[in-house]
Structures are given as structure tokens and as C-alpha cells.
C-alpha atoms as a PDB file:
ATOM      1  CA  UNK A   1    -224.155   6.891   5.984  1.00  0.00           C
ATOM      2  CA  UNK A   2    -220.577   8.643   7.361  1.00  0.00           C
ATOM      3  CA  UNK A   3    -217.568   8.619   5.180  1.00  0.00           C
ATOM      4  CA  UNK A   4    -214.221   8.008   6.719  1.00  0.00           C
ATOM      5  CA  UNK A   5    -211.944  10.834   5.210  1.00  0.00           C
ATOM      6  CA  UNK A   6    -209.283   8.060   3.903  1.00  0.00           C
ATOM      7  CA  UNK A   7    -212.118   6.717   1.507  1.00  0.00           C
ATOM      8  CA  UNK A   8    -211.009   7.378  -2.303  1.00  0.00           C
ATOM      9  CA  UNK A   9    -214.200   8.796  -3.296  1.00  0.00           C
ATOM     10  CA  UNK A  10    -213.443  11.869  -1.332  1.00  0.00           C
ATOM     11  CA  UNK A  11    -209.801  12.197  -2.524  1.00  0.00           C
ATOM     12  CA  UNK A  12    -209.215  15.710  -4.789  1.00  0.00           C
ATOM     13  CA  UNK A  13    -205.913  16.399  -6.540  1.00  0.00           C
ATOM     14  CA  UNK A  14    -206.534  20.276  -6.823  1.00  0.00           C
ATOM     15  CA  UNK A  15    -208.061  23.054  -5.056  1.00  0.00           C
ATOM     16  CA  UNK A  16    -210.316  26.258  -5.591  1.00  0.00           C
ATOM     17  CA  UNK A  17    -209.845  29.394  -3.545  1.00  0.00           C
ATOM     18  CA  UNK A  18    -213.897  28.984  -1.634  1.00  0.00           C
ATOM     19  CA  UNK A  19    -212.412  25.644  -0.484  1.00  0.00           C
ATOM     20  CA  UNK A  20    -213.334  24.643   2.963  1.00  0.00           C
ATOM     21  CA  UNK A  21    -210.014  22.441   4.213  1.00  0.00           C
ATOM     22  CA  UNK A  22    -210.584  20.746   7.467  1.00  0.00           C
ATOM     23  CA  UNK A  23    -207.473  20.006   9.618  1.00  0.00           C
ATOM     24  CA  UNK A  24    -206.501  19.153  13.013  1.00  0.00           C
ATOM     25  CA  UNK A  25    -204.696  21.786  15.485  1.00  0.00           C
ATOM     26  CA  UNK A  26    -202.604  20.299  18.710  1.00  0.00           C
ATOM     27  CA  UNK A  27    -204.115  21.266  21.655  1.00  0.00           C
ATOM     28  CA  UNK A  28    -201.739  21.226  25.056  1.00  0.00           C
ATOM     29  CA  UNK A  29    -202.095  21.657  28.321  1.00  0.00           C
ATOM     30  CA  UNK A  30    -200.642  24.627  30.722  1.00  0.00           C
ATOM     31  CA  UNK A  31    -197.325  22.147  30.913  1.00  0.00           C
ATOM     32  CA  UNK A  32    -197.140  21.902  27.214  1.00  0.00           C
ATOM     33  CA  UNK A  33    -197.873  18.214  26.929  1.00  0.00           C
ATOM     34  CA  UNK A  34    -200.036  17.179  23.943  1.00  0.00           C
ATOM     35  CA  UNK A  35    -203.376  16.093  25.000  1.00  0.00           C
ATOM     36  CA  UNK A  36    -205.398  15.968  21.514  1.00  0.00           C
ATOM     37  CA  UNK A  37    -206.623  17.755  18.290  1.00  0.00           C
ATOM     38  CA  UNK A  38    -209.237  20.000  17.907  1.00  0.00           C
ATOM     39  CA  UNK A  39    -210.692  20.314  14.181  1.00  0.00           C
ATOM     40  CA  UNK A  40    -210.017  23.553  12.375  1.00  0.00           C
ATOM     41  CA  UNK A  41    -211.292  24.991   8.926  1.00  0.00           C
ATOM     42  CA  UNK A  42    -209.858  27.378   6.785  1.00  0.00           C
ATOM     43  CA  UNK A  43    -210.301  28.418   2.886  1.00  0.00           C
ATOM     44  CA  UNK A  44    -208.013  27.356   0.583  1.00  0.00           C
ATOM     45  CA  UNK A  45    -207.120  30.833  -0.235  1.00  0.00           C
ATOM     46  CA  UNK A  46    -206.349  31.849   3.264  1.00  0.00           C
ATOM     47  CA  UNK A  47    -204.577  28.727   3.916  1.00  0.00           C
ATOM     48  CA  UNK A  48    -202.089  29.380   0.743  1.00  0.00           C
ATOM     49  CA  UNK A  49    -201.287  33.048   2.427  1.00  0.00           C
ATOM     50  CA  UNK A  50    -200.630  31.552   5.241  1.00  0.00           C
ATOM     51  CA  UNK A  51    -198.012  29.126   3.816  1.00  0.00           C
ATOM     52  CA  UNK A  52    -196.506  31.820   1.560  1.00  0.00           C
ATOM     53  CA  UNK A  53    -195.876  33.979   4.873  1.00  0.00           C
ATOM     54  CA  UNK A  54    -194.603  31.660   6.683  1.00  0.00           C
ATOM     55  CA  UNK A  55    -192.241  30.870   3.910  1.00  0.00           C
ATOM     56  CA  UNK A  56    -191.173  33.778   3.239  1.00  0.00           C
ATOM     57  CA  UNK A  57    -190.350  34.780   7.045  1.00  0.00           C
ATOM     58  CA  UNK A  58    -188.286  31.777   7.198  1.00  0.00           C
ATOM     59  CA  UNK A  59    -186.508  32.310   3.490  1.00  0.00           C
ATOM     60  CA  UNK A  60    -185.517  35.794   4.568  1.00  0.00           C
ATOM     61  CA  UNK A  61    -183.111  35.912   6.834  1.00  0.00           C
ATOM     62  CA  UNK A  62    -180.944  33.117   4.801  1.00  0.00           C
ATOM     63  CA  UNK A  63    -180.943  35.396   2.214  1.00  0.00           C
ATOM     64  CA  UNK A  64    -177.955  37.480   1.128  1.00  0.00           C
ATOM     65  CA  UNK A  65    -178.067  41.190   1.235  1.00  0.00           C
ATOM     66  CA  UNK A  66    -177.026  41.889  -2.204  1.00  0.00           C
ATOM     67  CA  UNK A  67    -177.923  40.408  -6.165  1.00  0.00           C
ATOM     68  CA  UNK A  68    -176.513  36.892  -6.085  1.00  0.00           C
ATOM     69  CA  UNK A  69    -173.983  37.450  -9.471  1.00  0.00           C
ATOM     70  CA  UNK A  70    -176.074  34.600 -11.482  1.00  0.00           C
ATOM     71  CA  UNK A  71    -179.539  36.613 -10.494  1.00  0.00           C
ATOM     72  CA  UNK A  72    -181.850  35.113  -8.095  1.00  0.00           C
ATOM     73  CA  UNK A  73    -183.786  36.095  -4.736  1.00  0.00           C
ATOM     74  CA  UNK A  74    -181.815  38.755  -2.153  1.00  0.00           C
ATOM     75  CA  UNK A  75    -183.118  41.286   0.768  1.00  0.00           C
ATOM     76  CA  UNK A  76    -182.638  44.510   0.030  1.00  0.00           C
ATOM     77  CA  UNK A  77    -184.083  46.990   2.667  1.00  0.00           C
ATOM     78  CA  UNK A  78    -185.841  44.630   4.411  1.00  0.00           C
ATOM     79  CA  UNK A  79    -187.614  43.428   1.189  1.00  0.00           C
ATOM     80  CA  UNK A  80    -187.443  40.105  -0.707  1.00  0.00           C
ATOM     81  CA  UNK A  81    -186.217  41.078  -4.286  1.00  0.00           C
ATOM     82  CA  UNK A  82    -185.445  39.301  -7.316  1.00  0.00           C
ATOM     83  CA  UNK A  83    -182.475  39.572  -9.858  1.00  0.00           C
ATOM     84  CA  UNK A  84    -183.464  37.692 -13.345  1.00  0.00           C
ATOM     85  CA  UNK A  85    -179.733  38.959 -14.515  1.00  0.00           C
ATOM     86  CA  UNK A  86    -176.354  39.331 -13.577  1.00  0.00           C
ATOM     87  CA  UNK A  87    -174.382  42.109 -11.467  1.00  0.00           C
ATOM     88  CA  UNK A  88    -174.992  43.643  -7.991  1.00  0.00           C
ATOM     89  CA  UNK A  89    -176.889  46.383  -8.338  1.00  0.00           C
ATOM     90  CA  UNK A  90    -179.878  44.841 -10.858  1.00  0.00           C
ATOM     91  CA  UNK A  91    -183.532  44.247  -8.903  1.00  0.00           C
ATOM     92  CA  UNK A  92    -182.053  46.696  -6.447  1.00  0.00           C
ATOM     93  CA  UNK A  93    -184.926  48.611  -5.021  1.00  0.00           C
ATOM     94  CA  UNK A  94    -184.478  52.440  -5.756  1.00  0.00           C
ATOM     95  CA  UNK A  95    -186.139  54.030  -3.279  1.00  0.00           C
ATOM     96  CA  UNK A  96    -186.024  58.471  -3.239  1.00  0.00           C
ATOM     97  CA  UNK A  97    -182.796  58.779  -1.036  1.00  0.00           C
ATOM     98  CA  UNK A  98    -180.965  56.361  -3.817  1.00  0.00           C
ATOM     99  CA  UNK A  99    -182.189  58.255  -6.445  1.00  0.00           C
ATOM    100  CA  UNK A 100    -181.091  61.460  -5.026  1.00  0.00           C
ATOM    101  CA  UNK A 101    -177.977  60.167  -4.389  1.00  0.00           C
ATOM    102  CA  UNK A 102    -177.336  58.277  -7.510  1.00  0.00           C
ATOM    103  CA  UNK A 103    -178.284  61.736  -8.947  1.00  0.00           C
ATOM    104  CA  UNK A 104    -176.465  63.841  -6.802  1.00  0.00           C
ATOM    105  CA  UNK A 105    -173.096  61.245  -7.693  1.00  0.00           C
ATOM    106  CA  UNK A 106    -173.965  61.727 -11.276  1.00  0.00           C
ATOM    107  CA  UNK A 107    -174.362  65.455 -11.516  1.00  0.00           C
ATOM    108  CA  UNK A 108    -170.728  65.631  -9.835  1.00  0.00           C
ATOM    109  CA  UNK A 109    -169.421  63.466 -12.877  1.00  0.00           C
ATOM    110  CA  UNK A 110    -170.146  66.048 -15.092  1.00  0.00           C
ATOM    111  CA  UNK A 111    -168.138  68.953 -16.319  1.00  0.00           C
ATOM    112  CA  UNK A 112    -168.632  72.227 -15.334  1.00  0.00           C
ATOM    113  CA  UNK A 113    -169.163  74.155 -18.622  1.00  0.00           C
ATOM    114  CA  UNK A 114    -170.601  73.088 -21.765  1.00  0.00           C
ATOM    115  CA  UNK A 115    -168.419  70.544 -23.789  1.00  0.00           C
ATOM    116  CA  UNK A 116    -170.323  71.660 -26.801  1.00  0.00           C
ATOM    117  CA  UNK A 117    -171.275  67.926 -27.880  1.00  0.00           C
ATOM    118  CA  UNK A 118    -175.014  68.542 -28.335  1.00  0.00           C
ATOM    119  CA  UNK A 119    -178.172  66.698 -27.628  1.00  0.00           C
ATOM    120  CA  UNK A 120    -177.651  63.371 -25.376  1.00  0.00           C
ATOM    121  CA  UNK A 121    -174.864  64.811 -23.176  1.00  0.00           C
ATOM    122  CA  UNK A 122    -174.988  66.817 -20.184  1.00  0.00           C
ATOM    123  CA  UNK A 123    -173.230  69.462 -18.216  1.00  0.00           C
ATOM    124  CA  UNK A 124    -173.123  70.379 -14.322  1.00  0.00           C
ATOM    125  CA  UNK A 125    -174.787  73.965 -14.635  1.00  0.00           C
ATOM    126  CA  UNK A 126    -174.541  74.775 -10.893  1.00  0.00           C
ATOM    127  CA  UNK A 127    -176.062  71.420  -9.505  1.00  0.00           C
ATOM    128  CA  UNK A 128    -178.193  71.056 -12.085  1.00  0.00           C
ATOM    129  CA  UNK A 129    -178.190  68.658 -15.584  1.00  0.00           C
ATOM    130  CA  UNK A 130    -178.521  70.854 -18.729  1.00  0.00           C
ATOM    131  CA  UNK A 131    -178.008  69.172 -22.210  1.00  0.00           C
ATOM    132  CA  UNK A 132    -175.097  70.454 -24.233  1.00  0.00           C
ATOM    133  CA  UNK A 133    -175.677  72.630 -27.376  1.00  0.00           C
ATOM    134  CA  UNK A 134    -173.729  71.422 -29.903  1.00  0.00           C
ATOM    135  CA  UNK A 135    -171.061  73.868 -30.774  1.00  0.00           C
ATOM    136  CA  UNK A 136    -170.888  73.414 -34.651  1.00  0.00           C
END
């Protein structure tokens, strides 16, 4: 004998990923008006990605372009980061040009000769980072 899909014995409160989920899609004709649903399966697991994606392609462009200052989601390069702390520049994504740059910025910080302060601080010998020897 058929079940009707509203009877209780059929009802589930959780999911597994091999999950077949049965659900209706609108179909429409060339005007656009609604004339029925055609049934549709999908996993479970494919029907989760989907959601996710089309979460996430709707979160992202409400999304501010730098760390919020009490942490949280922001897009950085095009990509949805996260910031568990504080300050604008944590969960940044460091891709090679930053680094280079962030290096390059650093190097110019430095002096020029050796302060003689040894191990753990660093010179600018001609563009590149050499640890001082410690004059004593």
C-alpha cells in the first residue's frame, strides 16, 4: 500500500550524506507562468554544497573588505576570510606580492650597518636581512 509523504512514520529529524531527498522543481512555460512541478532527487551531500554556495555567493558581496575590529567574516581578494581576533590586518590572506612587499617595507626599516646588538636583530646589508653580531 502507498504512503502519503505527510504520514509520521516517514518523518526523519537528521540526514546521512547517501541520502536520496526528493523535491519538487517549478516548471514554466516560454512566458514564465508556473504551470507545475516536476520531481527532482538529489543526495544529501550534494544538496548541502549546493546550499553552502549559494550562501556564500549571496553573503559575499555584503561583506566588508577589511577585518571587522571585533573579528568576524570579511573578503579579502575575492575570498571569504575569517578574523577570530581584533585589528585590521589579522586573517588577512598573505599571498607572495604581500609578502614581498611586507618584506621589502621591512628591510627599508632597518639600519644600514650593523648596530652591534647580536642575535634577534637585523641589519639592511644591501637589500638583504643579516643578523647583528653582537659587538661585546
Amino acid at each position: 500500500m502507498p504512503q502519503l509523504a505527510s504520514d509520521p512514520a516517514l518523518t526523519q529529524t537528521s540526514v546521512q550524506a547517501t541520502d536520496l531527498l526528493v523535491f519538487l522543481r517549478p516548471v514554466t512555460d516560454a512566458q514564465g507562468t508556473l504551470t507545475g512541478y516536476a520531481p527532482c532527487n538529489i543526495t544529501a551531500s550534494n544538496f548541502a554544497a549546493s546550499i553552502v554556495a549559494m550562501g556564500l555567493l549571496e553573503i559575499a558581496p555584503t561583506l566588508p573588505t577589511i577585518a571587522p575590529e571585533d573579528g568576524g567574516l570579511f573578503l579579502s581578494a575575492d575570498a571569504i576570510s575569517y578574523s577570530p581576533v581584533t585589528g585590521t590586518e589579522s586573517g588577512a590572506t598573505l599571498n607572495q606580492a604581500a609578502m614581498q612587499k611586507s618584506y621589502a617595507g621591512w628591510i627599508t626599516s632597518l639600519p644600514t650597518s650593523d648596530p652591534g646588538t647580536g642575535p634577534g636583530t637585523f641589519w639592511n646589508n644591501n637589500g638583504v636581512a643579516t643578523e647583528s653580531v653582537s659587538s661585546t
